[in-house]
C-alpha atoms as a PDB file:
ATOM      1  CA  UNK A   1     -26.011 -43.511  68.048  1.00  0.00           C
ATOM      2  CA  UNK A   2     -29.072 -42.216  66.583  1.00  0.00           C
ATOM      3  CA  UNK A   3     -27.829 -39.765  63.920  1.00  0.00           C
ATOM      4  CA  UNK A   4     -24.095 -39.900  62.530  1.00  0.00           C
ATOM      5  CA  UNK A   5     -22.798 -36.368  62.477  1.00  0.00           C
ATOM      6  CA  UNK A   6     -22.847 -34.882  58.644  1.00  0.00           C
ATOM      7  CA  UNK A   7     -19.347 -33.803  58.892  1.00  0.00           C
ATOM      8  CA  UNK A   8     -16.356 -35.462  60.321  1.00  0.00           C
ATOM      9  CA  UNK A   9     -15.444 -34.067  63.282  1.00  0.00           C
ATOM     10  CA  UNK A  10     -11.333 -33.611  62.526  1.00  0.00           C
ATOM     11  CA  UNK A  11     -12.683 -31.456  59.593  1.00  0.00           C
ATOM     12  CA  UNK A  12     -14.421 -29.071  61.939  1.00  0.00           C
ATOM     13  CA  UNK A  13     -11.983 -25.986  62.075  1.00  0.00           C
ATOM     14  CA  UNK A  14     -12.504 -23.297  65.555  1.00  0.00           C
ATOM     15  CA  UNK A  15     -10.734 -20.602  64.247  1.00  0.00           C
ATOM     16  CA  UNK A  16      -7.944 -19.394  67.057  1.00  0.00           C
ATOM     17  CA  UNK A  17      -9.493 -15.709  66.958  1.00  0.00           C
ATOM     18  CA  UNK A  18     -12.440 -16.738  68.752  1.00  0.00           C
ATOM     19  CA  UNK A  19     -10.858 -18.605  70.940  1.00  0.00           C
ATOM     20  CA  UNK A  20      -8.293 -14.918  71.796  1.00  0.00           C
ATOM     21  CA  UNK A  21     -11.536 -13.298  71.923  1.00  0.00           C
ATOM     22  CA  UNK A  22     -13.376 -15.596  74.909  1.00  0.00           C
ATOM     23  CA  UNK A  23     -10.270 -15.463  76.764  1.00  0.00           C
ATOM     24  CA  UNK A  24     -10.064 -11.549  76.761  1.00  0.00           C
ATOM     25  CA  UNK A  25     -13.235 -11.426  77.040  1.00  0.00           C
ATOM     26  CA  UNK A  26     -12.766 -13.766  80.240  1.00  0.00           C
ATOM     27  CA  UNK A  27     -10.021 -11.852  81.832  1.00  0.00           C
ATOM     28  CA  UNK A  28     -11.513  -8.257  81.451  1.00  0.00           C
ATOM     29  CA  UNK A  29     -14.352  -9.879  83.248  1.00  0.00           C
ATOM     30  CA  UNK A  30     -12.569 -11.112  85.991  1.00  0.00           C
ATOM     31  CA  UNK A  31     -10.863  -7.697  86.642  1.00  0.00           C
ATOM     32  CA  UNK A  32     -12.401  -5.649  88.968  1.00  0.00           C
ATOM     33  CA  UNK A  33     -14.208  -2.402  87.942  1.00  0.00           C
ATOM     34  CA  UNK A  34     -12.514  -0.263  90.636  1.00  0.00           C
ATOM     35  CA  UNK A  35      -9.209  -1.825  90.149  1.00  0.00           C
ATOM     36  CA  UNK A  36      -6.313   0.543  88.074  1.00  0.00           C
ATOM     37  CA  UNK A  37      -6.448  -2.279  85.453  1.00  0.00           C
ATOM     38  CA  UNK A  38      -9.945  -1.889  84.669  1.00  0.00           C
ATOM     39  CA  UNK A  39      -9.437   2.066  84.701  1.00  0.00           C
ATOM     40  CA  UNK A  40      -6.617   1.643  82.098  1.00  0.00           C
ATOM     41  CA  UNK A  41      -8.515  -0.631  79.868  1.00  0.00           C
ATOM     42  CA  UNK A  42     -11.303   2.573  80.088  1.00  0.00           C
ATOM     43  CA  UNK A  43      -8.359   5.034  78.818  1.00  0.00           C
ATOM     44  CA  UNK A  44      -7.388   2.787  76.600  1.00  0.00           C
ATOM     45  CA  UNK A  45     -10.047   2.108  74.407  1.00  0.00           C
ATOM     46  CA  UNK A  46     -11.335   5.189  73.378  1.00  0.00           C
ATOM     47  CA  UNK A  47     -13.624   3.124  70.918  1.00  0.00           C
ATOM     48  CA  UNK A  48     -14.958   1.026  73.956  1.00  0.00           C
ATOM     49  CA  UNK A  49     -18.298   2.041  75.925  1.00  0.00           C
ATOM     50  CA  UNK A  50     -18.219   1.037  79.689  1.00  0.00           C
ATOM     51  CA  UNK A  51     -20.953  -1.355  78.347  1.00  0.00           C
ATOM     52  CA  UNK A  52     -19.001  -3.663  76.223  1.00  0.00           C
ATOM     53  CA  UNK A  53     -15.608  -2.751  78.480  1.00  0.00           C
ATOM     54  CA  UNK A  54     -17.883  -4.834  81.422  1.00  0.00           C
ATOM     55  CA  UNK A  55     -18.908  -7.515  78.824  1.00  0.00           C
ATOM     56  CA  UNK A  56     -15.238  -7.909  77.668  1.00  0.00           C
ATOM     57  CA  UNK A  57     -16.192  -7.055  74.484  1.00  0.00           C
ATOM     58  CA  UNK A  58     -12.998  -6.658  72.370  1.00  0.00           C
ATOM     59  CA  UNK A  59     -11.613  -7.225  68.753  1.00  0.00           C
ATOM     60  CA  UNK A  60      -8.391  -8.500  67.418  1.00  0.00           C
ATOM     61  CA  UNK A  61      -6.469  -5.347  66.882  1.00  0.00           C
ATOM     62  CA  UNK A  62      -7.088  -3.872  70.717  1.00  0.00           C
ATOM     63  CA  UNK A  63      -6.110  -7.453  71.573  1.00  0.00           C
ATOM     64  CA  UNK A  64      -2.916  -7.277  69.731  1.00  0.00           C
ATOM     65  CA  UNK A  65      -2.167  -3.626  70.721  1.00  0.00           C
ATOM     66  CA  UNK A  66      -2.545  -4.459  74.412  1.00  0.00           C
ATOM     67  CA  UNK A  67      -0.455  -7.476  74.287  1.00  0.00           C
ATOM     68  CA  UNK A  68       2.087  -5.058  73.244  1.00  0.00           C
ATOM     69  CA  UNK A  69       1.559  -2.075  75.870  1.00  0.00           C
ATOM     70  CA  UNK A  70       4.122  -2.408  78.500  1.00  0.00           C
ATOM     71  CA  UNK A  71       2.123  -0.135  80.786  1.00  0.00           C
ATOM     72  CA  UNK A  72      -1.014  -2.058  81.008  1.00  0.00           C
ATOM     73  CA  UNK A  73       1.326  -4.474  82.561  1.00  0.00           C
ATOM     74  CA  UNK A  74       2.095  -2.172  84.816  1.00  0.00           C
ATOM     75  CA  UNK A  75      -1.347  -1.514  86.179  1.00  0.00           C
ATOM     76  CA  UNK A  76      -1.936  -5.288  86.894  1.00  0.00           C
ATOM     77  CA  UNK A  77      -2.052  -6.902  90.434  1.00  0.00           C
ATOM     78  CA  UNK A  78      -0.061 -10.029  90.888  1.00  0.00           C
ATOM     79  CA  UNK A  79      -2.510 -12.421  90.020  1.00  0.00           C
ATOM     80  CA  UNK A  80      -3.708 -11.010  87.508  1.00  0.00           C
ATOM     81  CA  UNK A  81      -0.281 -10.389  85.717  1.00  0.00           C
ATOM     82  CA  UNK A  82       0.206 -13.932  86.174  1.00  0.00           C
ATOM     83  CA  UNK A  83      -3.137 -14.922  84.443  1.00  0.00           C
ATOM     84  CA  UNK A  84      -2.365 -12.050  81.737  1.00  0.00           C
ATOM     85  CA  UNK A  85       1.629 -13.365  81.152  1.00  0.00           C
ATOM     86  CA  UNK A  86      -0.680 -17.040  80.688  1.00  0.00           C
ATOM     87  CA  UNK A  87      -2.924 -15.643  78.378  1.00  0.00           C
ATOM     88  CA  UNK A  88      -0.098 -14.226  75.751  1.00  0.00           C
ATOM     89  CA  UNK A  89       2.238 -16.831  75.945  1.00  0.00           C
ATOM     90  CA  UNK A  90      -0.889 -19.159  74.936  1.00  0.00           C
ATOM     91  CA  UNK A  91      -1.575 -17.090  72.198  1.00  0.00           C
ATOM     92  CA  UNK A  92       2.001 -16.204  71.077  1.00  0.00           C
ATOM     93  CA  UNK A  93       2.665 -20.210  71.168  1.00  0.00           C
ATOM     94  CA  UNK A  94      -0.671 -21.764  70.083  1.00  0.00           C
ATOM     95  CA  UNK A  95      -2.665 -19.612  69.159  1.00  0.00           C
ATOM     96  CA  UNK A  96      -0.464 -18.468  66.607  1.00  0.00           C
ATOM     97  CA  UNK A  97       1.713 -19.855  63.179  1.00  0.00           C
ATOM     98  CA  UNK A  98       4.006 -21.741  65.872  1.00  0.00           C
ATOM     99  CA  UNK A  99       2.826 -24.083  68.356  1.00  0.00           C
ATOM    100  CA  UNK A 100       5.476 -24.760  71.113  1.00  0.00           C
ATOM    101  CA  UNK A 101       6.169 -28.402  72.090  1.00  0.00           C
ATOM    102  CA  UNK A 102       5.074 -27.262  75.627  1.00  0.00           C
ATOM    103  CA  UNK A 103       1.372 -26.167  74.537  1.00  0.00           C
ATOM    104  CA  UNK A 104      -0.497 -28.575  77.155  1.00  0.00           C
ATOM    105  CA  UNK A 105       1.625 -27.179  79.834  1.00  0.00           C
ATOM    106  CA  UNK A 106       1.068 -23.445  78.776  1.00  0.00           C
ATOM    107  CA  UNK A 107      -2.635 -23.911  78.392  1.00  0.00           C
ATOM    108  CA  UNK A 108      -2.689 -26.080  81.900  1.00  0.00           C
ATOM    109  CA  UNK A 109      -0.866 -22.868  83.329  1.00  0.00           C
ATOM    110  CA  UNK A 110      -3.448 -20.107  81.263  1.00  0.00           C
ATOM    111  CA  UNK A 111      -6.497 -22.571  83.414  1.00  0.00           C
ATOM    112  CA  UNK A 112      -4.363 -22.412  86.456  1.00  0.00           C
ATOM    113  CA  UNK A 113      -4.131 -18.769  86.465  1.00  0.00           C
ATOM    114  CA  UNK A 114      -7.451 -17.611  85.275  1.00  0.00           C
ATOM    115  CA  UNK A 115      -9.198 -19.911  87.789  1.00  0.00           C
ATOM    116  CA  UNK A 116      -6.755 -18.360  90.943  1.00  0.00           C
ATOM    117  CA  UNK A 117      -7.580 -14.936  89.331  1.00  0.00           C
ATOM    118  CA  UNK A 118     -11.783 -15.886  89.619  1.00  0.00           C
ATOM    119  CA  UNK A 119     -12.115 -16.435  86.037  1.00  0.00           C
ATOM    120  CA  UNK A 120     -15.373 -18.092  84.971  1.00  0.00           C
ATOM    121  CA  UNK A 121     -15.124 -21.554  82.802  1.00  0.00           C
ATOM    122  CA  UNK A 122     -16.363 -20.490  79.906  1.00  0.00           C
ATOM    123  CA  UNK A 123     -17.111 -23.035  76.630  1.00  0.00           C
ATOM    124  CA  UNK A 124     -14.703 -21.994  74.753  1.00  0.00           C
ATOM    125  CA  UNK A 125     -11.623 -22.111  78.143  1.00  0.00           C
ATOM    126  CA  UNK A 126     -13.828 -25.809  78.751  1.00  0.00           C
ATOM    127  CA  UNK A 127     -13.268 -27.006  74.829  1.00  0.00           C
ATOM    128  CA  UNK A 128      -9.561 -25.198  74.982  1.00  0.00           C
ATOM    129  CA  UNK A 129      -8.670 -27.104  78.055  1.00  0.00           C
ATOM    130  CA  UNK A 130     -10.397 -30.464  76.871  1.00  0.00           C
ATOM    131  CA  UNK A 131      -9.423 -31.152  73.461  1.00  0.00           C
ATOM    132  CA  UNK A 132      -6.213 -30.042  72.512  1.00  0.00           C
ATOM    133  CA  UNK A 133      -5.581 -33.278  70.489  1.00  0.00           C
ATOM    134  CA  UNK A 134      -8.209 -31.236  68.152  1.00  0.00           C
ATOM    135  CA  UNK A 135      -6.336 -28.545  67.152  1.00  0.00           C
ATOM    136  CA  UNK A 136      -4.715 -28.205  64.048  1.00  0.00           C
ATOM    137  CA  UNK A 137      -0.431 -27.983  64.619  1.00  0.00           C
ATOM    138  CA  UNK A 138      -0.472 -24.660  62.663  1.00  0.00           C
ATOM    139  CA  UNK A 139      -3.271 -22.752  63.698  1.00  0.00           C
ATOM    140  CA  UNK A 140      -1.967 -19.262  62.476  1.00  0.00           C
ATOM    141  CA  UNK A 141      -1.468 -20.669  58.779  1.00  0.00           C
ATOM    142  CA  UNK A 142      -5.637 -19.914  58.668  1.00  0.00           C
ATOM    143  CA  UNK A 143      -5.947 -16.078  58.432  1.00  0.00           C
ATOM    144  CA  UNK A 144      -7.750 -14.596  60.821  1.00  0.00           C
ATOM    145  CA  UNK A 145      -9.462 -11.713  58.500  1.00  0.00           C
ATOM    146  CA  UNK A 146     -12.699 -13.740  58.044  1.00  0.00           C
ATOM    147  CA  UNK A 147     -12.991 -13.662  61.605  1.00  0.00           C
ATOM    148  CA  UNK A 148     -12.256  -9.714  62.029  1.00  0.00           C
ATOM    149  CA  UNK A 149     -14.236  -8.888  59.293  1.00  0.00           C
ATOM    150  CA  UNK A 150     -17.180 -10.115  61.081  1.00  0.00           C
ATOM    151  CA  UNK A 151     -16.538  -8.502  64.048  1.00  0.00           C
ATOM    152  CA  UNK A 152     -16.250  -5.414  62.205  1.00  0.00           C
ATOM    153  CA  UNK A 153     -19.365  -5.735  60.387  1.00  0.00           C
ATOM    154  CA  UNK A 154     -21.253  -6.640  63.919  1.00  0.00           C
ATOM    155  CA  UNK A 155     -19.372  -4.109  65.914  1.00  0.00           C
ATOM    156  CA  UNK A 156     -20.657  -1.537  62.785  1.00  0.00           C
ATOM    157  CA  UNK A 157     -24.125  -3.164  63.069  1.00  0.00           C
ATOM    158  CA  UNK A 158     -24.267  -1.915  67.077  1.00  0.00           C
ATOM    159  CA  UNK A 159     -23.628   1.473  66.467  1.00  0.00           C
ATOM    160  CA  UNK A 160     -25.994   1.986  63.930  1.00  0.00           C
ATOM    161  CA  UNK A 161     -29.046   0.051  66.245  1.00  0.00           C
ATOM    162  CA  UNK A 162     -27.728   1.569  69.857  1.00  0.00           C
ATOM    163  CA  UNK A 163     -30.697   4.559  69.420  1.00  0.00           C
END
């Protein structure tokens, strides 16, 4: 070893929001533009341009109210409901203020299903899938408004360079 890292690694903290975010951002992705899910995600965002709908580009609060929307469900092809039913149980128990003594399997399942559904291995699913022994038992006890804040402020930032 050359150079001895400045910080210790178990202090290094990856905040669980942008790990939701890659993983939405992954799925949307891996839908296909002509399928009714896509199309629903179109309607459903009214704040989302068909630019960042394509790049998965989402915040926390669309996240949250989509988990929540029993008819986007609805619209989802088996596969992809499978991947989808992966991705909230990951965040609901990991993700979240309780971690579930079965969070290897659920995250083994979320890689499962997003790689049947054609999901690219992002850095973030890679580091997710490969270090779980990082993560902090409580990851919800860190609030996530830092995090949102940002995205706000960036999401702001686009509008106000976009022409």
């Amino acid at each position: 070893v050359q150079h001895h890292p400045l910080v210790d690694p178990q202090k290094i903290y990856l905040p669980p929001l942008h790990f939701k975010l890659g993983l939405m951002k992954n799925f949307v992705k891996a839908l296909r533009p002509d399928g009714q899910a896509f199309q629903y995600l179109k309607k459903f965002g009214s704040v989302l341009t068909d630019e960042k709908l394509r790049a998965g580009v989402f915040i926390v609060p669309q996240i949250r109210d989509l988990v929540h929307d029993c008819n986007f469900r609805k619209t989802l092809k088996a596969l992809e409901l499978q991947a989808w039913s992966a991705f909230v149980s990951v965040i609901d128990n990991f993700l979240g203020n309780h971690r579930s003594d079965r969070y290897i399997d659920l995250v083994e399942q979320l890689i499962r299903a997003f790689r049947a559904m054609g999901c690219r291995m992002s850095l973030k699913v890679h580091f997710l899938h490969s270090h779980l022994d990082f993560f902090p038992p409580n990851l919800g006890a860190v609030s996530d408004e830092q995090g949102e804040r940002f995205h706000q402020d960036i999401s702001v930032m686009e509008t106000r360079y976009q022409g």
